[in-house]
Protein backbone atom coordinates (compact mmCIF):
# COMPACT_ATOMS: atom_id res chain seq x y z
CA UNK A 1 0.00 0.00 0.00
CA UNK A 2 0.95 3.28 -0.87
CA UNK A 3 1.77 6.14 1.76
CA UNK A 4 -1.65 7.89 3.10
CA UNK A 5 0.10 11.03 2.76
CA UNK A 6 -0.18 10.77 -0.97
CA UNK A 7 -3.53 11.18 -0.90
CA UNK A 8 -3.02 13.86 1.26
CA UNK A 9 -1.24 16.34 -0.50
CA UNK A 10 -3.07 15.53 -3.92
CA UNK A 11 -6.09 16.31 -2.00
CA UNK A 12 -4.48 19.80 -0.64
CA UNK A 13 -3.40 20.50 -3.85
CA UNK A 14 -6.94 19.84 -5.39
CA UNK A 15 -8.30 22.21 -2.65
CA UNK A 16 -5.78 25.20 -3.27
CA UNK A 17 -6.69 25.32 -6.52
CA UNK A 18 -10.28 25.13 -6.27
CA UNK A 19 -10.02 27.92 -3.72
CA UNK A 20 -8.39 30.02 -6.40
CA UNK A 21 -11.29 29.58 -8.69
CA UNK A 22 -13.78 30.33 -5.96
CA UNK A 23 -11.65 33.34 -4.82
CA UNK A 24 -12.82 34.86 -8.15
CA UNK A 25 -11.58 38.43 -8.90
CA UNK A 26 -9.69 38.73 -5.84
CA UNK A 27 -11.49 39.75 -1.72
CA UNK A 28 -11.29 43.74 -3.06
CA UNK A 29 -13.37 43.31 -5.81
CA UNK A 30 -16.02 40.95 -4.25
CA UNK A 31 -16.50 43.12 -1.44
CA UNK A 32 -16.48 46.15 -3.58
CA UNK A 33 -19.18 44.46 -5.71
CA UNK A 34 -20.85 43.71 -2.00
CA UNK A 35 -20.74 46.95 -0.75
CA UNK A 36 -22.79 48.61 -4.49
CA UNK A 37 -25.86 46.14 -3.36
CA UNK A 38 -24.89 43.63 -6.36
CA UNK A 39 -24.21 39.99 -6.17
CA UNK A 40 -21.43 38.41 -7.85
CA UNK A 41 -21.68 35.48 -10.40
CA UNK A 42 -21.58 32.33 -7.43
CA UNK A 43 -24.05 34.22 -5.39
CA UNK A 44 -26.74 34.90 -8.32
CA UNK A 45 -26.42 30.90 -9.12
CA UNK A 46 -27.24 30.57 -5.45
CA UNK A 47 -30.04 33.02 -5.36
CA UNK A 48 -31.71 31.24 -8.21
CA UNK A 49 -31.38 27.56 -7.64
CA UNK A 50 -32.82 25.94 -4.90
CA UNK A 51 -30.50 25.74 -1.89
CA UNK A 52 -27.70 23.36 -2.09
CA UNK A 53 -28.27 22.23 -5.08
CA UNK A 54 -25.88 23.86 -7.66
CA UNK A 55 -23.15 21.31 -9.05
CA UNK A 56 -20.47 22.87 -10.91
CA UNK A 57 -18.34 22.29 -13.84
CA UNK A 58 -15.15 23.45 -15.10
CA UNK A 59 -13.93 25.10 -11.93
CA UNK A 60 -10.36 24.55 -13.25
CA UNK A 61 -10.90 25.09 -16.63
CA UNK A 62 -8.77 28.59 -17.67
CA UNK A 63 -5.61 28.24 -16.04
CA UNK A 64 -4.83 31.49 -14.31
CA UNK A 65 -8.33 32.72 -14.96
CA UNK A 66 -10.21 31.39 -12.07
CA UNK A 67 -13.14 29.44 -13.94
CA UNK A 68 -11.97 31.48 -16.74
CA UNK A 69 -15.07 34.31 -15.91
CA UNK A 70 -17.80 31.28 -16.05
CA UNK A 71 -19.39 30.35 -13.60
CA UNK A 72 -21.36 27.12 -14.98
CA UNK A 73 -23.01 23.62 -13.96
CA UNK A 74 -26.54 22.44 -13.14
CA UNK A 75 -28.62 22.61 -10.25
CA UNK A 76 -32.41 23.35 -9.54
CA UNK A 77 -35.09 25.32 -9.92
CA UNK A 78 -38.59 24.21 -7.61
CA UNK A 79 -36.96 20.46 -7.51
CA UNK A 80 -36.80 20.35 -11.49
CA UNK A 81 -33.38 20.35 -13.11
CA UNK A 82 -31.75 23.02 -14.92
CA UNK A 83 -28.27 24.03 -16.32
CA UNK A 84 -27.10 27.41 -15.71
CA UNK A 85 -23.66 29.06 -16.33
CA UNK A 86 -23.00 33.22 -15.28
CA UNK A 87 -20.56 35.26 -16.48
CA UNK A 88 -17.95 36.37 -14.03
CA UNK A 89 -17.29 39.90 -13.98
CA UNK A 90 -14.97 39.80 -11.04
CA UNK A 91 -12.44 38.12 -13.40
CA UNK A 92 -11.35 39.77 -16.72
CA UNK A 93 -14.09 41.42 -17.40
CA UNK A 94 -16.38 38.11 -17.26
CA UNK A 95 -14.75 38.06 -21.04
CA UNK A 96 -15.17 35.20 -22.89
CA UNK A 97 -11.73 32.84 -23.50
CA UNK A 98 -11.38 29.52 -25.03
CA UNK A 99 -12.00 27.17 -21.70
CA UNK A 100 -15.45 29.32 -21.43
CA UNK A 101 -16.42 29.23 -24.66
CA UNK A 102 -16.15 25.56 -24.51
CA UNK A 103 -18.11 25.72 -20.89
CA UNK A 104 -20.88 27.43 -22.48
CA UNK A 105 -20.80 24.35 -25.08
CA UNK A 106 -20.93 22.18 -22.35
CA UNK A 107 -24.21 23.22 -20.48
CA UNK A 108 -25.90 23.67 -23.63
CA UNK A 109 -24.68 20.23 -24.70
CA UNK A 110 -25.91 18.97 -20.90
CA UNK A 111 -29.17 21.17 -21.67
CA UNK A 112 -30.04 18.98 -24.88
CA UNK A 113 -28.95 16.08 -23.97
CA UNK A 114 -30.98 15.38 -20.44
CA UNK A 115 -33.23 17.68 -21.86
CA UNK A 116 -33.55 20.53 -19.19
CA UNK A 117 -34.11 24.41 -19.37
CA UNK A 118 -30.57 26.43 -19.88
CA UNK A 119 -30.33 29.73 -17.59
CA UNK A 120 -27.68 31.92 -18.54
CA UNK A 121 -26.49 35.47 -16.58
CA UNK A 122 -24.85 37.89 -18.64
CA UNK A 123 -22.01 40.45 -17.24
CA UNK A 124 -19.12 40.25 -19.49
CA UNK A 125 -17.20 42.01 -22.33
CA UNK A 126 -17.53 39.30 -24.65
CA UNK A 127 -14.66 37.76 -26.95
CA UNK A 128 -11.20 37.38 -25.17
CA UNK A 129 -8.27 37.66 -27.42
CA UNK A 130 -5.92 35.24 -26.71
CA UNK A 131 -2.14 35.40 -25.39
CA UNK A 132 0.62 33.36 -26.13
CA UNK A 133 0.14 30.30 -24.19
CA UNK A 134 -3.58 30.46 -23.76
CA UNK A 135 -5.44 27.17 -24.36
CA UNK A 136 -6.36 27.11 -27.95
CA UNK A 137 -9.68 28.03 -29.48
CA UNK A 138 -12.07 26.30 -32.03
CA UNK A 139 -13.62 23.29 -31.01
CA UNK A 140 -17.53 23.01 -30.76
CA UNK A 141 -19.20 26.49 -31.04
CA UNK A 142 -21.56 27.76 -28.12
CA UNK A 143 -23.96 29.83 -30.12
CA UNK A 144 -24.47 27.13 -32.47
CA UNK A 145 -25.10 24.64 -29.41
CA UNK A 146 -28.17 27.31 -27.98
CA UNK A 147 -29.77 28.09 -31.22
CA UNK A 148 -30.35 24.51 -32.07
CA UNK A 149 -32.00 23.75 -28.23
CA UNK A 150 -34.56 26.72 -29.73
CA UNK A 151 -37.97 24.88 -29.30
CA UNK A 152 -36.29 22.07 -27.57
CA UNK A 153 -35.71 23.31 -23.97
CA UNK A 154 -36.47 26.55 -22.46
CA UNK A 155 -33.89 29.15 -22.96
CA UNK A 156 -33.19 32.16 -20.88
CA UNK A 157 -31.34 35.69 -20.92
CA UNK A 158 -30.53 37.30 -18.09
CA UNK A 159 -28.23 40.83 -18.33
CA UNK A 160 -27.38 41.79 -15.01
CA UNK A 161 -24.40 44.05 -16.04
CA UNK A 162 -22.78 45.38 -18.91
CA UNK A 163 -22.80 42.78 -21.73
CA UNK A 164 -21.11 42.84 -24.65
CA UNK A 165 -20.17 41.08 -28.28
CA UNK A 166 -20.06 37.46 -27.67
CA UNK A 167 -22.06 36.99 -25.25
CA UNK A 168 -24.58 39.29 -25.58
CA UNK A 169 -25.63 37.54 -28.76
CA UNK A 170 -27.36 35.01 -26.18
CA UNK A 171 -29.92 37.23 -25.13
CA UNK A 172 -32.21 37.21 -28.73
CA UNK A 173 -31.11 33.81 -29.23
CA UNK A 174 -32.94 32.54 -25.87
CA UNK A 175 -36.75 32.02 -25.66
CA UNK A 176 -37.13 34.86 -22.49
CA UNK A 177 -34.82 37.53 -21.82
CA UNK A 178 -34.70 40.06 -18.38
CA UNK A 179 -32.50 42.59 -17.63
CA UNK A 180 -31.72 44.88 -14.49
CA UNK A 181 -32.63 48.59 -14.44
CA UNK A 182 -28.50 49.41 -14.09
CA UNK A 183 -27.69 46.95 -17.23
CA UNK A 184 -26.60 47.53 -20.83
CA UNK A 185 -26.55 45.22 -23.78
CA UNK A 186 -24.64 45.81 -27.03
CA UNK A 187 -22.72 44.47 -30.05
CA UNK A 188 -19.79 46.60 -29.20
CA UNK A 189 -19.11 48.79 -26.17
CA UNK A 190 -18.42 52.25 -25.91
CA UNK A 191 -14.54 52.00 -26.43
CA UNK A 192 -15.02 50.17 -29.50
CA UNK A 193 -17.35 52.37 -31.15
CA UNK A 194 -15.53 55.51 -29.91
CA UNK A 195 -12.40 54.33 -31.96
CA UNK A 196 -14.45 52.35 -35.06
CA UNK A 197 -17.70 55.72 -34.96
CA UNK A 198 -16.17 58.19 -33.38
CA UNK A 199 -18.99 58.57 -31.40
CA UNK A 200 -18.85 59.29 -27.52
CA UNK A 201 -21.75 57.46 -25.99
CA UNK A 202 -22.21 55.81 -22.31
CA UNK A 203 -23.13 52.26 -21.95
CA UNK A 204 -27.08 53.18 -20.70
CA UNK A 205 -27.33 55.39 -24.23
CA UNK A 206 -25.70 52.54 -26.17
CA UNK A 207 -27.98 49.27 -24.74
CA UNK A 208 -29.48 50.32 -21.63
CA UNK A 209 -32.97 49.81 -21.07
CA UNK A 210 -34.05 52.56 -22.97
CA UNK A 211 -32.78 50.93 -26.26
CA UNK A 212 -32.47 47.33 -25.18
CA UNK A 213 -36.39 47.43 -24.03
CA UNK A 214 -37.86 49.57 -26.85
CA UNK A 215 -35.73 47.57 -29.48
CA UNK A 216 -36.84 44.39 -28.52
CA UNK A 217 -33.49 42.81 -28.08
CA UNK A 218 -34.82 42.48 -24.19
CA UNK A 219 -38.09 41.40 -23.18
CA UNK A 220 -38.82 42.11 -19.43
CA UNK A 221 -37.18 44.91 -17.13
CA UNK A 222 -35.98 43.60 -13.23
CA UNK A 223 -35.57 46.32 -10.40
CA UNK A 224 -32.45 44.92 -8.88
CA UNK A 225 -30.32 41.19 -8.80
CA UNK A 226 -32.80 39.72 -6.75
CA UNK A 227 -36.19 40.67 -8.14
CA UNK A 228 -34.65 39.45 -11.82
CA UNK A 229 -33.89 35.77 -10.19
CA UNK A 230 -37.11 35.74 -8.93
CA UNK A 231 -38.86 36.24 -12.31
CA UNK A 232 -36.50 33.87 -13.83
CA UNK A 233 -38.02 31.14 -11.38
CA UNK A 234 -41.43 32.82 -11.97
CA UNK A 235 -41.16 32.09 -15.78
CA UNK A 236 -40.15 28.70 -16.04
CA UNK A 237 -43.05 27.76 -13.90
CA UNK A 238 -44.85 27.94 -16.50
CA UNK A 239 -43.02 25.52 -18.48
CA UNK A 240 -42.27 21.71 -18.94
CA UNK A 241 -39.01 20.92 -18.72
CA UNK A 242 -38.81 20.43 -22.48
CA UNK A 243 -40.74 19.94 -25.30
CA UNK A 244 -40.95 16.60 -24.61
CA UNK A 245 -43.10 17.66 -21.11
CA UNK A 246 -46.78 19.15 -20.77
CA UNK A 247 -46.68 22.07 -18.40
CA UNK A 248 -46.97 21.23 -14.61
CA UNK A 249 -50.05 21.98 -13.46
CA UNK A 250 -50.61 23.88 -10.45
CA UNK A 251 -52.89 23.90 -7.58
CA UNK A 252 -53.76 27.66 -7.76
CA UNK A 253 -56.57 27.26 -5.42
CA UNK A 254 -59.09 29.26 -7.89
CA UNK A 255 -59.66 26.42 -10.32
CA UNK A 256 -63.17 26.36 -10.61
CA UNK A 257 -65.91 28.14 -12.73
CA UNK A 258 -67.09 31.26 -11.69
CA UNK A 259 -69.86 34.09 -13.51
CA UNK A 260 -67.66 37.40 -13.98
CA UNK A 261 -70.25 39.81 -13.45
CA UNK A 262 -68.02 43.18 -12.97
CA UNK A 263 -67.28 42.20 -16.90
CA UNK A 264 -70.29 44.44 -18.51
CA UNK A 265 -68.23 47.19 -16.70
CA UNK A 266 -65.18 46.18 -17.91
CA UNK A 267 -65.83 45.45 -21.25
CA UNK A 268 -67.73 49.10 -22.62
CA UNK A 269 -70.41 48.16 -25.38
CA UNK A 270 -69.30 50.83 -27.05
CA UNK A 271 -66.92 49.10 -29.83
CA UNK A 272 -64.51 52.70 -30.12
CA UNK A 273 -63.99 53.37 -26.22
CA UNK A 274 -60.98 52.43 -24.80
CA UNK A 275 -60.31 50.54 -22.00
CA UNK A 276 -57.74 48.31 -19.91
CA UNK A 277 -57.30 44.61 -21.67
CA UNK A 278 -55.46 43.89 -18.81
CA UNK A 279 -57.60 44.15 -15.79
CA UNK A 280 -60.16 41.65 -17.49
CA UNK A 281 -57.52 39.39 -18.31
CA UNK A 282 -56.89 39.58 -14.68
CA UNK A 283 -60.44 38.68 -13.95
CA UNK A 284 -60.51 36.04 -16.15
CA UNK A 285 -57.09 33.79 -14.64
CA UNK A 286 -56.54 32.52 -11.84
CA UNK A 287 -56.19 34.31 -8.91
CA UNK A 288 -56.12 37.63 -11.14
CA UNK A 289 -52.73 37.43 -11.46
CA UNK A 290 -50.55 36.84 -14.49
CA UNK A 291 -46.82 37.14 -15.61
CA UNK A 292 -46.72 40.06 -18.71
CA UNK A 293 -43.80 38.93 -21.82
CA UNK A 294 -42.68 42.30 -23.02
CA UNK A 295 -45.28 44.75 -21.51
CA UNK A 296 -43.01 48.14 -22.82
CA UNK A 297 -42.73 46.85 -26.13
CA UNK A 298 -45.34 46.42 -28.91
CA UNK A 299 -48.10 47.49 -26.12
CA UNK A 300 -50.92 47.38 -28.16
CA UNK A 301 -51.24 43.39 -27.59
CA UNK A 302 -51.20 42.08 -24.21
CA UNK A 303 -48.68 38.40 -23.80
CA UNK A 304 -48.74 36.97 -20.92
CA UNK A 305 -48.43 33.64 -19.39
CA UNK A 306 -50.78 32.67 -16.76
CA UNK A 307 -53.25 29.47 -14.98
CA UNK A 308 -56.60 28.92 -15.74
CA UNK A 309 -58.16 26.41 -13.98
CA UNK A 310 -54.74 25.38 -12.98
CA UNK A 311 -53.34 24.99 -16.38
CA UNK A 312 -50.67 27.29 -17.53
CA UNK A 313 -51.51 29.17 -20.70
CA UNK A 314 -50.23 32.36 -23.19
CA UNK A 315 -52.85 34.54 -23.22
CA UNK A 316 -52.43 36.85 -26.64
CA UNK A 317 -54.93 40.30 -26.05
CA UNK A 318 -55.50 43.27 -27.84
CA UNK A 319 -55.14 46.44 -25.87
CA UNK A 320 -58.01 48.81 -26.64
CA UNK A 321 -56.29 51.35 -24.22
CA UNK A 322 -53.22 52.10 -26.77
CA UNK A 323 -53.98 53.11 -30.24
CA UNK A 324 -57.76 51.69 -29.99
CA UNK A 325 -56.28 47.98 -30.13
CA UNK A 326 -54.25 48.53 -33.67
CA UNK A 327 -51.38 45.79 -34.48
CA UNK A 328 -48.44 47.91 -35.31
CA UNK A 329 -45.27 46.10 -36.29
CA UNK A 330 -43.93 45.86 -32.66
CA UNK A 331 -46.86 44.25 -31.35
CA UNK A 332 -47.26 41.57 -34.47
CA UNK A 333 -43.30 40.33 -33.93
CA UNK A 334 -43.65 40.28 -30.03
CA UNK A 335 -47.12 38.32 -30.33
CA UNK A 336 -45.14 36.28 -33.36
CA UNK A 337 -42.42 34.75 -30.96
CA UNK A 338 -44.68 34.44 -28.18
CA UNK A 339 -46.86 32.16 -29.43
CA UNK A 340 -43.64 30.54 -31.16
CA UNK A 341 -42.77 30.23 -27.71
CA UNK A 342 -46.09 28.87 -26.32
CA UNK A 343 -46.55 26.49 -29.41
CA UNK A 344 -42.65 24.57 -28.91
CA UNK A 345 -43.90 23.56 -25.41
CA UNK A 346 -47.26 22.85 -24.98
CA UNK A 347 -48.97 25.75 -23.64
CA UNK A 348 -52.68 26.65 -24.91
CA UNK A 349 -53.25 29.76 -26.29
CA UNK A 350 -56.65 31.96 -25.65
CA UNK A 351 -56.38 34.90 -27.64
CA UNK A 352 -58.46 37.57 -26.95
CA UNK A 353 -59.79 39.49 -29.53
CA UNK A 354 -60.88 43.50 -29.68
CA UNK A 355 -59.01 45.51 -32.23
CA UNK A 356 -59.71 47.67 -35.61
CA UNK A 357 -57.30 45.82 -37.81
CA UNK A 358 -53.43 46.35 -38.26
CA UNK A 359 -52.05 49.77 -38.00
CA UNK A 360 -52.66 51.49 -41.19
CA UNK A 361 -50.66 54.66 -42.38
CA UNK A 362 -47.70 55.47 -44.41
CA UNK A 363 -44.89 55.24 -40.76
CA UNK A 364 -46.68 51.69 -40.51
CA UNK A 365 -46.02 50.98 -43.57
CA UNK A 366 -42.96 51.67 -43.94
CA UNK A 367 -41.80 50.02 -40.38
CA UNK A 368 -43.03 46.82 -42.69
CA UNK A 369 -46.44 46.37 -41.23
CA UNK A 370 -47.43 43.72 -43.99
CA UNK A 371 -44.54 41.56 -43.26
CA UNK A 372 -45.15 41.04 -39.14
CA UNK A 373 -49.00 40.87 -39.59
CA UNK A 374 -47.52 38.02 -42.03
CA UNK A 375 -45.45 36.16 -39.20
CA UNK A 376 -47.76 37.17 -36.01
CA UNK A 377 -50.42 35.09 -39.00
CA UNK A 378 -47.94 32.38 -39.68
CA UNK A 379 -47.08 31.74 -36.02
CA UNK A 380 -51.20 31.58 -34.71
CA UNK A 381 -52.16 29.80 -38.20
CA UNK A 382 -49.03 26.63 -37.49
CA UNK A 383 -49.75 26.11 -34.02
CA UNK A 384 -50.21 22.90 -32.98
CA UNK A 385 -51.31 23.48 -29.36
CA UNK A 386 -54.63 24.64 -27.96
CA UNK A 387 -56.08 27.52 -29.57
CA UNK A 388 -58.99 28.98 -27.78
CA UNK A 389 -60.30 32.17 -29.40
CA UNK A 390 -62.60 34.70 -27.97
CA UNK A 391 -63.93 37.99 -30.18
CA UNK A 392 -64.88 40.84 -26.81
CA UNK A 393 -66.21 43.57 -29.35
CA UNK A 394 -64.24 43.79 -32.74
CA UNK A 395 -61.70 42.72 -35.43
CA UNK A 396 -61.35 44.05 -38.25
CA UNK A 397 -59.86 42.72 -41.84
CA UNK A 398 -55.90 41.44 -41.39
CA UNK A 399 -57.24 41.89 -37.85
CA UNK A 400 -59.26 38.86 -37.47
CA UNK A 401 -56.74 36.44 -38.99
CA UNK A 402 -54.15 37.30 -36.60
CA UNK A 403 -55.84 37.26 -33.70
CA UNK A 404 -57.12 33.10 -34.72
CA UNK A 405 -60.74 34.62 -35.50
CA UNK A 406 -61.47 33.47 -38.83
CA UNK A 407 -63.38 30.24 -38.63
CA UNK A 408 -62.28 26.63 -38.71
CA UNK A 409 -58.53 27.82 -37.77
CA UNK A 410 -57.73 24.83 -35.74
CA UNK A 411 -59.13 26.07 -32.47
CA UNK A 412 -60.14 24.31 -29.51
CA UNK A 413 -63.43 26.49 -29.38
CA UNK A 414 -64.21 29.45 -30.78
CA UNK A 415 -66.61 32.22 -29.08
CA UNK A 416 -67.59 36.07 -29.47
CA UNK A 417 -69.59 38.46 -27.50
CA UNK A 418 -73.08 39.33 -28.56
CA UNK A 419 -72.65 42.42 -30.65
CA UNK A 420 -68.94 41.87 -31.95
CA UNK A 421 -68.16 43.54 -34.99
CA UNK A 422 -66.24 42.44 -37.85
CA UNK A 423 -65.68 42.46 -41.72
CA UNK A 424 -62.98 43.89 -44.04
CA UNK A 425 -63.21 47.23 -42.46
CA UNK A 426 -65.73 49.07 -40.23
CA UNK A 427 -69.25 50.68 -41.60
CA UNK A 428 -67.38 53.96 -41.47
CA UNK A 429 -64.48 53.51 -43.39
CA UNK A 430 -66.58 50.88 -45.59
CA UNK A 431 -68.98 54.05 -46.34
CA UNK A 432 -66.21 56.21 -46.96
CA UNK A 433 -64.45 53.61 -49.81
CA UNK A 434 -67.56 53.56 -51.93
CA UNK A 435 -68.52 57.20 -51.43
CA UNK A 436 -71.84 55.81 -50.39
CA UNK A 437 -74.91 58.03 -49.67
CA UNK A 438 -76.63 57.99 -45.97
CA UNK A 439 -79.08 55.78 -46.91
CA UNK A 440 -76.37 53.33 -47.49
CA UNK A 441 -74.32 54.12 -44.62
CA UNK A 442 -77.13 53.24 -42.41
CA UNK A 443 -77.50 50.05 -44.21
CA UNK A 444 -73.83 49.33 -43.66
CA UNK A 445 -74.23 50.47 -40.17
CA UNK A 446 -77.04 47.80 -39.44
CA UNK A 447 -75.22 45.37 -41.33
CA UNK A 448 -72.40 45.50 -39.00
CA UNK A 449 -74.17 45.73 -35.59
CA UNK A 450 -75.90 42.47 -36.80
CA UNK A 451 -72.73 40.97 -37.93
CA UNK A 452 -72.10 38.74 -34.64
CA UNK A 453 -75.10 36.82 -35.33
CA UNK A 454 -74.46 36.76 -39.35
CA UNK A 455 -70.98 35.20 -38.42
CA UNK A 456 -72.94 32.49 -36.04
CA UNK A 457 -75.62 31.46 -38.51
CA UNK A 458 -73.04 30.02 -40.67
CA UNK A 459 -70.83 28.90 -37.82
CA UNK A 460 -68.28 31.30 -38.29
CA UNK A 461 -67.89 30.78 -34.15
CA UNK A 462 -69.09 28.01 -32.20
CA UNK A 463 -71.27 29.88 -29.56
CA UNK A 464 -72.11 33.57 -28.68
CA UNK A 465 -71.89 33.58 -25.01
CA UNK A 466 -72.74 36.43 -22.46
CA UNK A 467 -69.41 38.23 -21.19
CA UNK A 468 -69.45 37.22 -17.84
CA UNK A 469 -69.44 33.81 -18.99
CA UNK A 470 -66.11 34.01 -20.22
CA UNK A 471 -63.62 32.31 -17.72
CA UNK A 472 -66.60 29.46 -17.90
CA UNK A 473 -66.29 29.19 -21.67
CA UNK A 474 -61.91 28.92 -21.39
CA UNK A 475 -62.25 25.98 -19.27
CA UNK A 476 -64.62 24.25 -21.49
CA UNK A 477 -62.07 24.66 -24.22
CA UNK A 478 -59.37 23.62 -21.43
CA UNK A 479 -61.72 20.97 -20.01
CA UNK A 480 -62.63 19.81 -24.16
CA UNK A 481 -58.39 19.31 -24.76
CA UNK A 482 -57.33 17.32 -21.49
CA UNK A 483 -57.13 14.24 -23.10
CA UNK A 484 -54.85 15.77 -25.76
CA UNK A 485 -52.52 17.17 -23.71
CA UNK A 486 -52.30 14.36 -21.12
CA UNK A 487 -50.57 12.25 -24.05
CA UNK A 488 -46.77 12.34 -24.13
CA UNK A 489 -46.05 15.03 -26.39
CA UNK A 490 -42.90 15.72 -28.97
CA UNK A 491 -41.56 18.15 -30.01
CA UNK A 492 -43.34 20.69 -32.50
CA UNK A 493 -42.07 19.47 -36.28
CA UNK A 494 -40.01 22.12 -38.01
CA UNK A 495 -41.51 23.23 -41.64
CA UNK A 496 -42.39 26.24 -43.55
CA UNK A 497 -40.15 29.43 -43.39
CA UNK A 498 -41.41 32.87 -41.05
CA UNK A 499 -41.66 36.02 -42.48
């Protein structure tokens, strides 16, 4: 037998250099980072996995880079596994170098292969050049790795810092993306562009909020560290582990039918008054409460993922309350990947429908308003999943097909409100294209207060029901579908090409 103190100082050794990998940046800058109210790269995987349950990989890999600015491994979220890697800002910059880009391979590889969500948190400068001796790069590509789990697993983005290049490039590549109030996302920080533009800019002009949010590039918008990690556990909730899983289904403790009879106040009869799409989604789900995708961006359609009758759903709403309901360009590609999103995994879909048609006008049309009408149709028209589809008061030519109106669209069910409205355009406008005389307008008047019941006589939707029966009419659709989505689902086959 060999001498026990072998053992011994291999173990040491081990040790030492796993506490230089934990020792990240260096005491100064952890405490530094401490003392601003932020947490550093270990402590966010902490804060977001369940509690003792992170298991890491590649603490060595680097050399002198401790973890080489990546954090990564797999741990838990609510008892359900996930992989997760964060980007180290402590060290280098949290800059990407050859041992990390082939860690971010890795959990993406682990991702696909047990077929779990993959978390990652962004606060780095992106590519690392290399220096003489540094490992060598090529290999297996990480970017290549996420974008084929797209549809597969869940993806998610979170920016909790400065990111940059590289690895910003994850955040439109993942399914969800969040970002802190104090973070910034860009293809190239300010250095670069100062010396490429010669333009002076900060890092919150360049891909703060302001731009990040309103371009799209970002979804949601956190407070702080610790309100972000929260609504990264929040989302996946919703979600199967894959799309090989139905959603979990939740004991909300409001799963039963109710009558919603504050709806007629709600809901205005008047078909041109505005009001809030959101507070009847809120009366319709569970509990009234829901989690909004995107709620700065594209505002003129509600997405948000919520339980109805315990079953998680994406609930897809026009907004009366900004421009009268109107699908502008922003609002068709946010709806688009949403129920993209919703579709790959499994959730049903109840879109709610109250809106006078796509934007019209010459800044719509040049934004492209033709081609996202095209994909937000594409996406509803393909899905597989659930479709429940309920008209509140209008919908209007390119409209209606969005929004899953137009009959025998694959839905579930398909309702309307007494009343609804609907054609190629509204009486007005209709009157107004043929130059027709008041006589006629009052015809096409009449003809469109009686269109509801027109659309129903030829089946055009299933039932009219009374407003406040319209939680009660969702879980019949839900209730009708239970046998389909109790079967073991696959993934959602891959055809066609989106506009």
């Amino acid at each position: 037998m060999g001498d026990s103190h072998d053992w011994g100082e291999t173990l040491d050794d081990l040790q030492a250099r796993r506490a230089t990998a934990f020792a990240m940046g260096g005491a100064d800058k952890l405490a530094a980072r401490a003392a601003s109210g932020r947490l550093d790269a270990r402590s966010r995987i902490a804060a977001l996995l369940d509690d003792g349950s992170f298991s890491e990989i590649g603490t060595l890999a680097g050399g002198s880079a401790p973890a080489d600015a990546l954090v990564a491994g797999v741990g838990r979220i609510d008892g359900r596994p996930v992989a997760v890697g964060a980007e180290d800002f402590t060290t280098m910059g949290g800059s990407i170098g050859a041992a990390a880009s082939r860690k971010r391979w890795r959990i993406a590889d682990i991702a696909s292969r047990e077929r779990v969500p993959l978390v990652m948190l962004l606060e780095g400068a992106g590519h690392r050049p290399p220096k003489p001796g540094d490992p060598s790069a090529g290999g297996p590509g990480d970017l290549q790795a996420q974008g084929r789990l797209s549809g597969y697993v869940p993806m998610v983005c979170a920016v909790m810092g400065s990111s940059a290049g590289h690895g910003a490039i994850t955040a439109p590549l993942c399914d969800w993306s969040v970002m802190t109030a104090d973070a910034a996302i860009f293809t190239a920080g300010p250095p670069v562009v100062k010396a490429s533009l010669g333009e002076d800019v900060s890092k919150g002009e360049l891909g703060g909020p302001a731009v990040a949010i309103a371009g799209g590039v970002v979804h949601n918008l956190a407070a702080d560290d610790a309100s972000l990690l929260a609504d990264v556990r929040s989302y996946l909730g919703f979600f199967g582990s894959s799309a090989w899983e139905q959603p979990p289904w939740c004991d909300t403790g409001d799963l039963g039918p109710r009558r919603l009879e504050d709806m007629l106040e709600i809901v205005p009869r008047d078909g041109s008054a505005g009001y809030d799409m959101r507070l009847a989604v809120s009366r319709v789900v569970d509990g009234g409460g829901f989690f909004q995708i995107q709620p700065d961006f594209g505002p003129s359609i509600v997405c948000a993922l919520a339980r109805i009758g315990g079953e998680a759903v994406g609930v897809v709403a026009n907004q009366p309350s900004v421009i009268a309901g109107s699908i502008d360009v922003d609002a068709a590609d946010k709806a688009a990947h949403f129920i993209e999103v919703c579709d790959s995994f499994h959730l049903p879909l109840v879109f709610l429908t109250d809106n006078p048609g796509v934007l019209a006008g010459t800044a719509s049309e040049r934004a492209g308003i033709l081609r996202a009408g095209a994909r937000m149709f594409t996406a509803q028209t393909r899905a597989t999943t659930v479709k429940i589809q309920v008209t509140l008061r209008k919908a209007y030519g390119f409209g209606s097909c969005v929004m899953a109106m137009n009959a025998f669209d694959n839905q579930t069910v398909s309702y309307a409100f007494p009343g609804a409205t609907m054609g190629a355009m509204g009486s007005s406008g209709a009157s107004d294209a043929v130059g027709a005389d008041e006589h006629t307008r009052e015809e096409l008047r009449q003809a469109e207060l009686e269109s509801s019941y027109r659309s129903a006589s030829g089946l055009g939707f299933d039932e009219l029901i009374d407003p406040r029966d319209l939680r009660n009419a969702i879980l019949t659709g839900l209730e009708l579908s239970a046998r389909r989505r109790m079967d073991s689902p696959q993934p959602k086959a891959r055809v066609g090409i989106t506009p």
